[in-house]
PDB file of N, CA and C in Angstrom:
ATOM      1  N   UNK A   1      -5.444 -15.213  14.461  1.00  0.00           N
ATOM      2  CA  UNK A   1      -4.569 -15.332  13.308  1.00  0.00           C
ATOM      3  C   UNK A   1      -4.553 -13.997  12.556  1.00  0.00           C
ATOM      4  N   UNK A   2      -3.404 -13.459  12.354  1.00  0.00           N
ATOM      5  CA  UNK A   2      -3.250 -12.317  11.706  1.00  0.00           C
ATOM      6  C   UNK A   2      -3.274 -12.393   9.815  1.00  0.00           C
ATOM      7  N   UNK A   3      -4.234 -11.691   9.623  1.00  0.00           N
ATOM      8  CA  UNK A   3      -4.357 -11.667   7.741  1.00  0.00           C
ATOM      9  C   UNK A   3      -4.380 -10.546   7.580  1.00  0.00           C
ATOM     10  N   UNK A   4      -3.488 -10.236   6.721  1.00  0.00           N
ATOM     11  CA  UNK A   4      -3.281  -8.852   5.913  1.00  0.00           C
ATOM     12  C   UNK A   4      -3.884  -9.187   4.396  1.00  0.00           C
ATOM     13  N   UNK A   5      -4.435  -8.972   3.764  1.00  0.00           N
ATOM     14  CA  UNK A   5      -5.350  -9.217   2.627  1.00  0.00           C
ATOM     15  C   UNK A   5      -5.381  -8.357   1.440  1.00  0.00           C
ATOM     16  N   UNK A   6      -4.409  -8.096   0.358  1.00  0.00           N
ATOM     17  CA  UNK A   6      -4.624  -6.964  -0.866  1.00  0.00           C
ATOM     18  C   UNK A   6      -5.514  -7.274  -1.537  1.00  0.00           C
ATOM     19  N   UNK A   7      -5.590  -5.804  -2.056  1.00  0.00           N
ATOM     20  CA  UNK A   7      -6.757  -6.379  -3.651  1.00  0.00           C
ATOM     21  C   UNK A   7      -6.741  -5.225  -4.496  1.00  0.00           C
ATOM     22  N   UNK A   8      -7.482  -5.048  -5.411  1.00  0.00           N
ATOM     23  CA  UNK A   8      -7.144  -3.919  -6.480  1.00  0.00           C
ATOM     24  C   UNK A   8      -6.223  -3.780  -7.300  1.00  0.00           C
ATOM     25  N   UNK A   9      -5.316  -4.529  -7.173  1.00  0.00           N
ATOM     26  CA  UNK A   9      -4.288  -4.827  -8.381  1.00  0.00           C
ATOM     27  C   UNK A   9      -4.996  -4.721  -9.485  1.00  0.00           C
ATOM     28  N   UNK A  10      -3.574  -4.885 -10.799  1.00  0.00           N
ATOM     29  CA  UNK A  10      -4.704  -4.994 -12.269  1.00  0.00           C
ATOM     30  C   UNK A  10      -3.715  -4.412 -13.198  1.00  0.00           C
ATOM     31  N   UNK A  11      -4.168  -4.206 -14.623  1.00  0.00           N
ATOM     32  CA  UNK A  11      -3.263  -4.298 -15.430  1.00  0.00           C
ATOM     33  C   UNK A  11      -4.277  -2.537 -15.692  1.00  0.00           C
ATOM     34  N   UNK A  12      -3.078  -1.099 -15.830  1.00  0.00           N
ATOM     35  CA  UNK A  12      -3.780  -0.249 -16.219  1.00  0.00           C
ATOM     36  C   UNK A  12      -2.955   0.631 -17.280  1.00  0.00           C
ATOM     37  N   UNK A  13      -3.261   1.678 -18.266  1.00  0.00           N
ATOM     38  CA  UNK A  13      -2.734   2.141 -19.393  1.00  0.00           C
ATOM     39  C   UNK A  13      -1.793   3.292 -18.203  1.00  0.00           C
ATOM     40  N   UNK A  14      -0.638   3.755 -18.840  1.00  0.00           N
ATOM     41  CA  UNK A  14       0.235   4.935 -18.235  1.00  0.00           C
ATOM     42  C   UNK A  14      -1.144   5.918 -18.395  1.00  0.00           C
ATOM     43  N   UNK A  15      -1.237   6.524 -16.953  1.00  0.00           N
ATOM     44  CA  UNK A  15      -1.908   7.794 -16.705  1.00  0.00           C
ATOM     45  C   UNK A  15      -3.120   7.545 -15.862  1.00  0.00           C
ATOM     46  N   UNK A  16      -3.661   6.421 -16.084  1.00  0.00           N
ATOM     47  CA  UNK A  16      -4.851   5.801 -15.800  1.00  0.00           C
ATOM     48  C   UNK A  16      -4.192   5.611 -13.725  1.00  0.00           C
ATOM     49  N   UNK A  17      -5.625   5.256 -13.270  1.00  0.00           N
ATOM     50  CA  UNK A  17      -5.857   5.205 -11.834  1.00  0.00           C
ATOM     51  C   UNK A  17      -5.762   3.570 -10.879  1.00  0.00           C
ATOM     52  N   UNK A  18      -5.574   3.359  -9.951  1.00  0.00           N
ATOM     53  CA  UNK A  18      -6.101   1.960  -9.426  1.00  0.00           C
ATOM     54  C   UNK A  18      -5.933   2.229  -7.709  1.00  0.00           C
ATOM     55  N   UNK A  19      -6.972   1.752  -7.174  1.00  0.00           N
ATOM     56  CA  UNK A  19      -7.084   2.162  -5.865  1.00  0.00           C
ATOM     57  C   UNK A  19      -6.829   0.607  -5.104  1.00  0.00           C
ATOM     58  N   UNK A  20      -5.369   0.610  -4.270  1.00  0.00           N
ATOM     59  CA  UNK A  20      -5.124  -0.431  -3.595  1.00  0.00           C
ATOM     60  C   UNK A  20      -6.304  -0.939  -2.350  1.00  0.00           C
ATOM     61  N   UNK A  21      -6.744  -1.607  -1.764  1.00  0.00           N
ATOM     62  CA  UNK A  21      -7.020  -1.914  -0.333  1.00  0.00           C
ATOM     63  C   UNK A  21      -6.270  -2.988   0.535  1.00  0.00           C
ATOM     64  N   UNK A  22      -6.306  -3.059   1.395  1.00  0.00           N
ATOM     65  CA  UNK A  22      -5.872  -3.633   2.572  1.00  0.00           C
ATOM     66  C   UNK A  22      -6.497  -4.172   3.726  1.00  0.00           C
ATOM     67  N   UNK A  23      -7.103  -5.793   3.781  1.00  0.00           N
ATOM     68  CA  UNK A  23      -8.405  -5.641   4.890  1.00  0.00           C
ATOM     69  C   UNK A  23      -7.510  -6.265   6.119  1.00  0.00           C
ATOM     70  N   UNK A  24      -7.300  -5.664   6.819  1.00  0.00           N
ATOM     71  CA  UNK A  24      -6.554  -6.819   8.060  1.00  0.00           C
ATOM     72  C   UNK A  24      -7.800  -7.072   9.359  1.00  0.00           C
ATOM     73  N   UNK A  25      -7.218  -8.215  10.056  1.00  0.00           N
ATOM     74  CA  UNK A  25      -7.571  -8.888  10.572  1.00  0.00           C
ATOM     75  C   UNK A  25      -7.023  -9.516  11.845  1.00  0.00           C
ATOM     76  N   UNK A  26      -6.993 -10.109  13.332  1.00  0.00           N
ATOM     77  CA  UNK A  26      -5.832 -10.472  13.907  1.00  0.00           C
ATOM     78  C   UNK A  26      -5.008  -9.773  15.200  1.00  0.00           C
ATOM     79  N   UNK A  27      -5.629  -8.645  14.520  1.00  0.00           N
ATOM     80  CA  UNK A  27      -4.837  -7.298  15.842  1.00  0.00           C
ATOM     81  C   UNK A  27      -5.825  -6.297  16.169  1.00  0.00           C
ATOM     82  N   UNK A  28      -5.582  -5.363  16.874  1.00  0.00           N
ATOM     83  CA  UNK A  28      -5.983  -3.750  16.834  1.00  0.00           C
ATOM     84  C   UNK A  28      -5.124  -3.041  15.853  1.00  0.00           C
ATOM     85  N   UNK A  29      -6.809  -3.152  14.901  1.00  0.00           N
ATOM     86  CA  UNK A  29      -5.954  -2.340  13.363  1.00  0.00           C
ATOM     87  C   UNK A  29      -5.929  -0.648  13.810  1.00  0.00           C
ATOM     88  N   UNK A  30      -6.514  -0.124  14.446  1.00  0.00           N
ATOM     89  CA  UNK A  30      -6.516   0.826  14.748  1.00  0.00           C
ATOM     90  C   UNK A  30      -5.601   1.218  15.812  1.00  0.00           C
ATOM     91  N   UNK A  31      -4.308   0.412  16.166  1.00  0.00           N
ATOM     92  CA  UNK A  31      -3.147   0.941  17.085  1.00  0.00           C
ATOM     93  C   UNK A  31      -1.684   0.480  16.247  1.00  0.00           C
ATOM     94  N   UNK A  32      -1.682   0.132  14.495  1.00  0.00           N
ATOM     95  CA  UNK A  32      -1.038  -0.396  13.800  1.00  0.00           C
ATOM     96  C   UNK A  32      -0.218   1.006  12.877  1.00  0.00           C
ATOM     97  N   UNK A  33       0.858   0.769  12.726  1.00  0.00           N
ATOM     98  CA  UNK A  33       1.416   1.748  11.502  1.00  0.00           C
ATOM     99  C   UNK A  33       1.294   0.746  10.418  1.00  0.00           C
ATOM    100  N   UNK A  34       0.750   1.389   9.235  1.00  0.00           N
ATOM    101  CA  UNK A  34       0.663   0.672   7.917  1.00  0.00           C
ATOM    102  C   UNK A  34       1.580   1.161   6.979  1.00  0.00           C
ATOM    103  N   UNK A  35       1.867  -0.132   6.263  1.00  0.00           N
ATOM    104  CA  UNK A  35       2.748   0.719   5.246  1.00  0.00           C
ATOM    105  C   UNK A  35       2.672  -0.046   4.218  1.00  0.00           C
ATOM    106  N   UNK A  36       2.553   0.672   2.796  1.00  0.00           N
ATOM    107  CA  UNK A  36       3.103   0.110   1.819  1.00  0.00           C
ATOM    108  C   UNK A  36       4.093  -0.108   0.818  1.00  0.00           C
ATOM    109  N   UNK A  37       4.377  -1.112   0.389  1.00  0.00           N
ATOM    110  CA  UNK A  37       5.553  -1.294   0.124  1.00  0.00           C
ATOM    111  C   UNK A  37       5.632  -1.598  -1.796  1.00  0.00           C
ATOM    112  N   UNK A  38       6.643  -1.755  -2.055  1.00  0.00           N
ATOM    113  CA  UNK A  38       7.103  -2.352  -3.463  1.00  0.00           C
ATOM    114  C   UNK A  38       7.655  -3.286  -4.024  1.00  0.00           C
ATOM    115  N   UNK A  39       7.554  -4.057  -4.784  1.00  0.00           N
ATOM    116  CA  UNK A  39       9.465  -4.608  -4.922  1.00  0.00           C
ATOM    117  C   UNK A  39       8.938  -4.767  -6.880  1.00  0.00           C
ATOM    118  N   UNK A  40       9.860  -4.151  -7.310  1.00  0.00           N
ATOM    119  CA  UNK A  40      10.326  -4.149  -8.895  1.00  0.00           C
ATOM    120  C   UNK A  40      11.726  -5.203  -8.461  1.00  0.00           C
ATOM    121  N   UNK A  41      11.667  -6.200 -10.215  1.00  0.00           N
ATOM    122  CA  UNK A  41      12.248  -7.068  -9.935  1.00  0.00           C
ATOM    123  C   UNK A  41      13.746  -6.332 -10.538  1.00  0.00           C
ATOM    124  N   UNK A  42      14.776  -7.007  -9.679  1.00  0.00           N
ATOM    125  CA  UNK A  42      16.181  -6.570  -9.816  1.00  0.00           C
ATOM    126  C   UNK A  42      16.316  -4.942  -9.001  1.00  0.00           C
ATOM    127  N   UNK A  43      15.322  -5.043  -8.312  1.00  0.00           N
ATOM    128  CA  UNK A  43      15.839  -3.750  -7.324  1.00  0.00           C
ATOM    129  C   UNK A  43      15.003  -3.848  -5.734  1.00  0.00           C
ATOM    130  N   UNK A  44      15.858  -2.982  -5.245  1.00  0.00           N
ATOM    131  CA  UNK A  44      15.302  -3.099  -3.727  1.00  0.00           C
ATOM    132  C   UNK A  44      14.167  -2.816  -3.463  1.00  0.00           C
ATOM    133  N   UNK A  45      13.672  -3.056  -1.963  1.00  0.00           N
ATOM    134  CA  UNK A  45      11.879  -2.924  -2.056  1.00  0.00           C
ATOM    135  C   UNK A  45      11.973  -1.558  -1.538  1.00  0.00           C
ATOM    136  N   UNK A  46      10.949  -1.234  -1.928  1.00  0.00           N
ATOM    137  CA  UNK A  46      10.804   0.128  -1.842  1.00  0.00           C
ATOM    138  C   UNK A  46       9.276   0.508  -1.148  1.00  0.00           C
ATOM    139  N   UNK A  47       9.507   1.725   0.081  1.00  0.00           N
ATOM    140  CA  UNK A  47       8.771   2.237   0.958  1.00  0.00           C
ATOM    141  C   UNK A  47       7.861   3.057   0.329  1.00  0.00           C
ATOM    142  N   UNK A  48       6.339   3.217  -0.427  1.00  0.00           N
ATOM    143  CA  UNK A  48       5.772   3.896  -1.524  1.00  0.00           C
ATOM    144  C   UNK A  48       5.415   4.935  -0.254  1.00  0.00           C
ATOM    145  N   UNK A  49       4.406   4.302   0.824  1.00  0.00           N
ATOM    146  CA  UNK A  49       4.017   5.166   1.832  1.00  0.00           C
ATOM    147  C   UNK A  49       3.552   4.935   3.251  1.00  0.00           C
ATOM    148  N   UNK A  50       3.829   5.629   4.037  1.00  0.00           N
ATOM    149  CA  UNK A  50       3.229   5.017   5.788  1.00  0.00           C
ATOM    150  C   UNK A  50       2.099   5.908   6.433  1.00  0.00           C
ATOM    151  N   UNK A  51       1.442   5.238   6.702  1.00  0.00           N
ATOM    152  CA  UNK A  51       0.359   6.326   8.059  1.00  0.00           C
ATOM    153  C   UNK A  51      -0.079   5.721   9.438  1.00  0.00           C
ATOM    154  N   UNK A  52       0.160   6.627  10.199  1.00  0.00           N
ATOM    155  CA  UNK A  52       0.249   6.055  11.313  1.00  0.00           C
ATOM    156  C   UNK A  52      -1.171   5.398  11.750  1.00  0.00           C
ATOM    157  N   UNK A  53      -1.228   5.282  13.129  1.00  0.00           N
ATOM    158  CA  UNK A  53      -2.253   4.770  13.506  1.00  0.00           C
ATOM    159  C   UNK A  53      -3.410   5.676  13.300  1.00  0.00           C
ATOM    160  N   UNK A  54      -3.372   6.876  13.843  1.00  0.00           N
ATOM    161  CA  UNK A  54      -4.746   8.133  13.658  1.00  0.00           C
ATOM    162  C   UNK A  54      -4.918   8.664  12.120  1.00  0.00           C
ATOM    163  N   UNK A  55      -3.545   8.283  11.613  1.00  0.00           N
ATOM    164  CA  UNK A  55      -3.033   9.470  10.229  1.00  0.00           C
ATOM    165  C   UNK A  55      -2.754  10.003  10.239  1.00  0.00           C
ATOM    166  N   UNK A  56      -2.652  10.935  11.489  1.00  0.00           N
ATOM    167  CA  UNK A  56      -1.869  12.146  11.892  1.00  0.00           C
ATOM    168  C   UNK A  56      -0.855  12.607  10.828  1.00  0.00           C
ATOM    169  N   UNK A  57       0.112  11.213  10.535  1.00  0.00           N
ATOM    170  CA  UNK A  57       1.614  11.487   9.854  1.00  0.00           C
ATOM    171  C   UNK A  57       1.132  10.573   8.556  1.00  0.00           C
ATOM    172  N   UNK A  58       1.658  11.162   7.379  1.00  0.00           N
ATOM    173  CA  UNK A  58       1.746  10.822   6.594  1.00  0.00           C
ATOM    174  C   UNK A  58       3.078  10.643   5.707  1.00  0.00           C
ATOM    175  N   UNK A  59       3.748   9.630   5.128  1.00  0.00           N
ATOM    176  CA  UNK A  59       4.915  10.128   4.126  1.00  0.00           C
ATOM    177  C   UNK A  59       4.917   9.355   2.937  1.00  0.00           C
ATOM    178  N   UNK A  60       5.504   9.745   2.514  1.00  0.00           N
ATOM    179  CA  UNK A  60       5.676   9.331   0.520  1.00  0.00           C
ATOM    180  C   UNK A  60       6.873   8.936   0.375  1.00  0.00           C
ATOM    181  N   UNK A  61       6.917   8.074  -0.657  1.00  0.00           N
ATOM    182  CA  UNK A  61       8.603   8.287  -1.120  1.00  0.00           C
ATOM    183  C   UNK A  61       8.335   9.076  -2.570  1.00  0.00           C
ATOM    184  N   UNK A  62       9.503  10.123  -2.924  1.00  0.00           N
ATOM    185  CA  UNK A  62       9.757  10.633  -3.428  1.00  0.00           C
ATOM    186  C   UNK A  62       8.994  10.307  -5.154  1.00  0.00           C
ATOM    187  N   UNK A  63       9.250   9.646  -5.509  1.00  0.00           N
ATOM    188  CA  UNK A  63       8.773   8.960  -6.274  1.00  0.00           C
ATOM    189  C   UNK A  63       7.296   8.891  -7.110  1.00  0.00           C
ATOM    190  N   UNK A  64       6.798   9.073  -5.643  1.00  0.00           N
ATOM    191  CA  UNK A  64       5.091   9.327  -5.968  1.00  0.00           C
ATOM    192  C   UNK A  64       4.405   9.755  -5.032  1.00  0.00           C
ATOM    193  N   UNK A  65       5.300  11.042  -4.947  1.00  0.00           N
ATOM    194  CA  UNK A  65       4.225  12.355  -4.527  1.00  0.00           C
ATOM    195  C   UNK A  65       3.820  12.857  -5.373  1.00  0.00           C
ATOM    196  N   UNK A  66       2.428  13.521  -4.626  1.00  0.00           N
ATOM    197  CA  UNK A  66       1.608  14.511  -5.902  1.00  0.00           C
ATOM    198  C   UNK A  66       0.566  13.118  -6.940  1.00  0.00           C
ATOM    199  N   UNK A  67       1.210  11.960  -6.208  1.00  0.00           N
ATOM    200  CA  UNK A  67       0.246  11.082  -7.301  1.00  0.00           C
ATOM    201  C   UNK A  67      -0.538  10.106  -6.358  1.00  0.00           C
ATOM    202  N   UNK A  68       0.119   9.391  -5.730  1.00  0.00           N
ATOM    203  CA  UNK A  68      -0.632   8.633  -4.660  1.00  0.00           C
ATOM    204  C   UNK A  68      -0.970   9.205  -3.568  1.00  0.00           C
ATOM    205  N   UNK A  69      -2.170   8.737  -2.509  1.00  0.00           N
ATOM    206  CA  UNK A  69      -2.331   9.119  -1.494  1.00  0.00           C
ATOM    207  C   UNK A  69      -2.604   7.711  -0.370  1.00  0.00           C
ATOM    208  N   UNK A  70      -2.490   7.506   0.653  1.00  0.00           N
ATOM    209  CA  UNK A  70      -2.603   6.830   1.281  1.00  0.00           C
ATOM    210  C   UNK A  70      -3.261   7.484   2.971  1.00  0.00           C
ATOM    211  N   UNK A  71      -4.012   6.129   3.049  1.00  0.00           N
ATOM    212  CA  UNK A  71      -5.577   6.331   3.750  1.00  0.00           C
ATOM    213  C   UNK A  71      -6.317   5.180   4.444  1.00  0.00           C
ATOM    214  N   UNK A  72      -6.810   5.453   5.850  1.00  0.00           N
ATOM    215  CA  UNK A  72      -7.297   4.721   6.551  1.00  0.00           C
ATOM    216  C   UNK A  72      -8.952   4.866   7.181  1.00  0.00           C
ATOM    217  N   UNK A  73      -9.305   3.354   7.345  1.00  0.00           N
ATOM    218  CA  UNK A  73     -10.523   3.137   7.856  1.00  0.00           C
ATOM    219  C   UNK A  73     -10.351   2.369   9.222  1.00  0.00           C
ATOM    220  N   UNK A  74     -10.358   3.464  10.629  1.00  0.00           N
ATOM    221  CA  UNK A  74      -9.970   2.187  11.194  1.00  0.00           C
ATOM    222  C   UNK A  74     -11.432   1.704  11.407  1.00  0.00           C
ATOM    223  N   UNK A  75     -12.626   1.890  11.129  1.00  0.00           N
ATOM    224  CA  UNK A  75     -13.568   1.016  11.596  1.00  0.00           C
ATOM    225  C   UNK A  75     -14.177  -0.011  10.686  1.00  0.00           C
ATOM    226  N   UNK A  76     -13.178  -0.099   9.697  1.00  0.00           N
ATOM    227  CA  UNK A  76     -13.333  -1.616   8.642  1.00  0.00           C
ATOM    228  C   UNK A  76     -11.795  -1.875   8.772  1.00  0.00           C
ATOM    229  N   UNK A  77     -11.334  -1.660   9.158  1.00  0.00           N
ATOM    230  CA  UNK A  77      -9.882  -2.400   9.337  1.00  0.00           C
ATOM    231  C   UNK A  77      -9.300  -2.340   8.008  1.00  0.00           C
ATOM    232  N   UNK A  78      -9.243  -1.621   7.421  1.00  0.00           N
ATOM    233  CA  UNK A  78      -8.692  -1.095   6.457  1.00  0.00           C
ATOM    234  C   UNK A  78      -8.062  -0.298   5.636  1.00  0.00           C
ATOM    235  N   UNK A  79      -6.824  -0.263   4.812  1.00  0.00           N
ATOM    236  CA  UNK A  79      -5.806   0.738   4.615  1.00  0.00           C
ATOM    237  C   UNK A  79      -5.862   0.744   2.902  1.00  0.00           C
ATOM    238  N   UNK A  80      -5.570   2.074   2.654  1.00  0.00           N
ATOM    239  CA  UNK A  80      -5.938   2.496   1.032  1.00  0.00           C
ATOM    240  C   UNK A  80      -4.563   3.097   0.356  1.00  0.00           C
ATOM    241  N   UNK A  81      -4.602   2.611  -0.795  1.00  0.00           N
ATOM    242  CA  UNK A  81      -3.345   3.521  -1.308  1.00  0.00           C
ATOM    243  C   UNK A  81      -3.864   3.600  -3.030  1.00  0.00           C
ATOM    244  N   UNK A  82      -4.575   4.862  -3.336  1.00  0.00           N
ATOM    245  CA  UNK A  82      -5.115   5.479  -4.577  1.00  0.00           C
ATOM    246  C   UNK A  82      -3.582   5.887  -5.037  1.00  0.00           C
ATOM    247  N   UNK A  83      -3.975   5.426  -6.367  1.00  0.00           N
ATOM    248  CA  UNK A  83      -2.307   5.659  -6.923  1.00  0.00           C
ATOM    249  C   UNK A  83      -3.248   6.472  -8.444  1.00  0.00           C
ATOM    250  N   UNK A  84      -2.818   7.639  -8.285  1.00  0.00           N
ATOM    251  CA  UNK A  84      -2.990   7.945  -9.916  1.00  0.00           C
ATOM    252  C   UNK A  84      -1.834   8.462 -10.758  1.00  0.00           C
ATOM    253  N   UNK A  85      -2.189   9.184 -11.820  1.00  0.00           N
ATOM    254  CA  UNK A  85      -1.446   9.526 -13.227  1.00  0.00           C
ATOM    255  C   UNK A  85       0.066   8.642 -12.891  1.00  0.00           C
ATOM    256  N   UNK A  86      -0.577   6.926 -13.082  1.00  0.00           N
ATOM    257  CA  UNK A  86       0.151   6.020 -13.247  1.00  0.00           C
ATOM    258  C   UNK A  86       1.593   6.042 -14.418  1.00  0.00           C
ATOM    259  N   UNK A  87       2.626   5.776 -13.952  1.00  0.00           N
ATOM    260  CA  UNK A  87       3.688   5.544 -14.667  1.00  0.00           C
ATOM    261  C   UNK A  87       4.096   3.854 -14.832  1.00  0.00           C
ATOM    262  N   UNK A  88       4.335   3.922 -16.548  1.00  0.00           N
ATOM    263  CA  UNK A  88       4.917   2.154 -16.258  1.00  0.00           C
ATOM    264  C   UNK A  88       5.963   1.797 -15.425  1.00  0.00           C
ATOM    265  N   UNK A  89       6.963   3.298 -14.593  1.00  0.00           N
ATOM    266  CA  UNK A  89       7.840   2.321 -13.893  1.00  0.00           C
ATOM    267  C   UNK A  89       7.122   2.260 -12.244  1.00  0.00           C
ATOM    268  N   UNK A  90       5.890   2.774 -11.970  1.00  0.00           N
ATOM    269  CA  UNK A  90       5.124   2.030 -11.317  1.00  0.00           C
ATOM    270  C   UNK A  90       4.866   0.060 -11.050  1.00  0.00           C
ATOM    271  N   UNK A  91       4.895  -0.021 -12.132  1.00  0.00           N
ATOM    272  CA  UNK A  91       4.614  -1.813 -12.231  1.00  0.00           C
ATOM    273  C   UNK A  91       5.767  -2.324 -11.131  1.00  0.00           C
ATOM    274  N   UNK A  92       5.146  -2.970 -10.833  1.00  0.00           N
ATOM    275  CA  UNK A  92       5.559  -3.860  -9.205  1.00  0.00           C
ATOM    276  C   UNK A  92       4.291  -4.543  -9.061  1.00  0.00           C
ATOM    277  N   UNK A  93       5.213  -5.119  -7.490  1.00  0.00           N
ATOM    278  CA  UNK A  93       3.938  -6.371  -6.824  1.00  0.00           C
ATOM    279  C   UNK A  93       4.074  -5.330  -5.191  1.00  0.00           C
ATOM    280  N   UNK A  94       2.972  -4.813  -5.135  1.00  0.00           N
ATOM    281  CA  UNK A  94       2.793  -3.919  -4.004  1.00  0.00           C
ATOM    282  C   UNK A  94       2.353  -4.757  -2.541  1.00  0.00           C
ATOM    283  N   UNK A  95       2.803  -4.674  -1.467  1.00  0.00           N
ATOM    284  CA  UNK A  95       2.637  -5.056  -0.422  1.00  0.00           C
ATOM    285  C   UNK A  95       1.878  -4.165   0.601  1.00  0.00           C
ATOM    286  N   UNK A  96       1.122  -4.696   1.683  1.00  0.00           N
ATOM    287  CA  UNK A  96       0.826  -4.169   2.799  1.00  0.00           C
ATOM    288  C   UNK A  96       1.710  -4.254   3.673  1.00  0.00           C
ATOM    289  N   UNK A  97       1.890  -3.498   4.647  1.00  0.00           N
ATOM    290  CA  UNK A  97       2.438  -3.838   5.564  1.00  0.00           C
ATOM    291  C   UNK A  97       2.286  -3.237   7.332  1.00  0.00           C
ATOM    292  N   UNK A  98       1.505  -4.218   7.730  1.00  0.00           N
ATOM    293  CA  UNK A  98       1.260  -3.493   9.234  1.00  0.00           C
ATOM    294  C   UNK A  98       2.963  -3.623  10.320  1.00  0.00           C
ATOM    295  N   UNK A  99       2.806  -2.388  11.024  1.00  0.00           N
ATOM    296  CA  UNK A  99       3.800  -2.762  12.454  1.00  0.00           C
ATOM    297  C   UNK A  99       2.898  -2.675  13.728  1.00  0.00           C
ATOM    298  N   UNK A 100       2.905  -3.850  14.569  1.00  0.00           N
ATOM    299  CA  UNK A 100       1.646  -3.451  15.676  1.00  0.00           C
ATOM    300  C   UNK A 100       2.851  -4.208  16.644  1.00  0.00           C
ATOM    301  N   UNK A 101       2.890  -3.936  17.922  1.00  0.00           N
ATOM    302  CA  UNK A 101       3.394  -4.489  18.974  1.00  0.00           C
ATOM    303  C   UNK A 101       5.024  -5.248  18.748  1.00  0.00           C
ATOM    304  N   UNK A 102       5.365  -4.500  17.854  1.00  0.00           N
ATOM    305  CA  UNK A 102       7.080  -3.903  17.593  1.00  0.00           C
ATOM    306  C   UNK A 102       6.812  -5.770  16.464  1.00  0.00           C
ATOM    307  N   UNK A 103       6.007  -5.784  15.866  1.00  0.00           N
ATOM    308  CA  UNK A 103       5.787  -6.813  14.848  1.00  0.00           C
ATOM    309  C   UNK A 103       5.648  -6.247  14.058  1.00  0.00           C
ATOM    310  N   UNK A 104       6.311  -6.745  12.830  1.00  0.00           N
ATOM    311  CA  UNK A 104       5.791  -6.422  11.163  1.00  0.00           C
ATOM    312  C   UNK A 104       4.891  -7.884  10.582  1.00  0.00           C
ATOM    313  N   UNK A 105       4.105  -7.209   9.797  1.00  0.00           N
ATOM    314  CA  UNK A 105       3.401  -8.557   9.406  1.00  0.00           C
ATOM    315  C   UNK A 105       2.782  -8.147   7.989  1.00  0.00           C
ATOM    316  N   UNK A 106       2.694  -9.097   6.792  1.00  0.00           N
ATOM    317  CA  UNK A 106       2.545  -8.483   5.557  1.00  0.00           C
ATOM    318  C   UNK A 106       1.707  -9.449   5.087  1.00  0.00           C
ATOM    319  N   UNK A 107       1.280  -8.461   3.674  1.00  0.00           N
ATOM    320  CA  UNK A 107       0.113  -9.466   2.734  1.00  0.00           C
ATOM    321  C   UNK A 107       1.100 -10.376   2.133  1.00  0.00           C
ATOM    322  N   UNK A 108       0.268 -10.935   0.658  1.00  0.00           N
ATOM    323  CA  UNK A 108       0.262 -11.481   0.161  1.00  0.00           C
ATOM    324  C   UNK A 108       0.968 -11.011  -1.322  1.00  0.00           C
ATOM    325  N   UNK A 109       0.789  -9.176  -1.113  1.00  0.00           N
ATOM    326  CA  UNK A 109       1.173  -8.975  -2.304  1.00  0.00           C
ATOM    327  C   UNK A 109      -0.151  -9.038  -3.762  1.00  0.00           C
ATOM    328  N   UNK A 110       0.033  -7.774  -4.408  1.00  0.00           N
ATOM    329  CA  UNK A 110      -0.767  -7.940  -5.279  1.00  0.00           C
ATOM    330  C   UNK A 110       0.016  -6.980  -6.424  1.00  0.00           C
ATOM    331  N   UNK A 111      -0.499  -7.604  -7.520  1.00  0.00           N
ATOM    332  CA  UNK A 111       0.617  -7.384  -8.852  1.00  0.00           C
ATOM    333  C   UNK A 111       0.179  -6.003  -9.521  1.00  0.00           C
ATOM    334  N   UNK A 112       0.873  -4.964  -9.944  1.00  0.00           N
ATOM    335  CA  UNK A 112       0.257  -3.370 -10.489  1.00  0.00           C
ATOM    336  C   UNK A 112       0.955  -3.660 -11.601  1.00  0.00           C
ATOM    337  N   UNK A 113       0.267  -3.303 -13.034  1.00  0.00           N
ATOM    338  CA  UNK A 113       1.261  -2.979 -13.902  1.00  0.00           C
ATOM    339  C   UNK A 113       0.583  -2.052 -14.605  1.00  0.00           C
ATOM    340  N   UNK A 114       1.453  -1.375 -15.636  1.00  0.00           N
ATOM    341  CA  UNK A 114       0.654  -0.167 -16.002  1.00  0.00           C
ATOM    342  C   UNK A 114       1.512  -0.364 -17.624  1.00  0.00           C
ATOM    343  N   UNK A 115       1.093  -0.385 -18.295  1.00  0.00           N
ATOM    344  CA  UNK A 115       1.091  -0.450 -19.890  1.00  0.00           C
ATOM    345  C   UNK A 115       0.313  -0.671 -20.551  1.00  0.00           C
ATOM    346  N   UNK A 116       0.890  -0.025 -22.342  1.00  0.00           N
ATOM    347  CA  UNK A 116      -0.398   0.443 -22.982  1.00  0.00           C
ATOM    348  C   UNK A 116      -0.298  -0.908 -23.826  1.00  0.00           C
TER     349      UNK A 116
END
C-alpha cells in the first residue's frame, strides 16, 4: 500500500521558517520523482518544487527561489522542502507528490500559513 505522509505544517509569522517532510512508503522511494505542490484557494495548484530520484535536477517555481530548498533522504524514504523568509502569500495546503512507474500518487496535504 502506497502512503505518502506530510508533516510540519503550522501557523508561522511573515519571515519566519518551517521545514516540510514527506515519509513515503509502498514503492522504491529511491527510483521516484518527488514533487511538491500547492493549492491557494481560488487559484490553480501550483508546482513549488521537483527533485529527481538522485537530485541530480532540481527546480523551483519562480516564486520561491532563493527561499525554499528541496531535499532528499533516500535511505528514510523521505523528501524535504525548508521554506524560509516566509511570505503570507505563501499560505496554502502543500502537497507531496511522488511519480514512480509513470504513477502519480499524493499525500494528504498539510496546511502552511504564515501571519502575524
Amino acid at each position: 500500500q502506497v502512503q505518502l505522509v506530510e508533516s510540519g505544517g503550522g501557523l508561522v509569522q511573515p519571515g519566519g521558517s518551517l521545514r516540510l517532510s514527506c515519509a513515503v512508503s509502498g514503492f522504491t522511494f529511491s527510483s521516484a520523482i518527488m514533487r511538491w505542490y500547492r493549492t491557494i484557494p481560488g487559484k490553480e495548484r501550483e508546482l513549488v518544487a521537483r527533485i529527481t530520484s538522485t537530485g541530480s535536477s532540481i527546480i523551483f517555481a519562480d516564486s520561491v527561489k532563493g527561499r525554499f530548498t528541496i531535499s532528499r533522504d533516500n535511505t528514510k524514504n523521505t523528501v524535504f522542502l525548508q521554506m524560509n523568509s516566509l511570505k503570507p502569500e505563501d499560505t496554502a495546503v502543500y502537497y507531496c507528490n511522488a511519480y514512480y512507474s509513470s504513477i502519480n500518487y499524493w499525500g494528504q496535504g498539510t496546511q502552511v500559513t504564515v501571519s502575524s
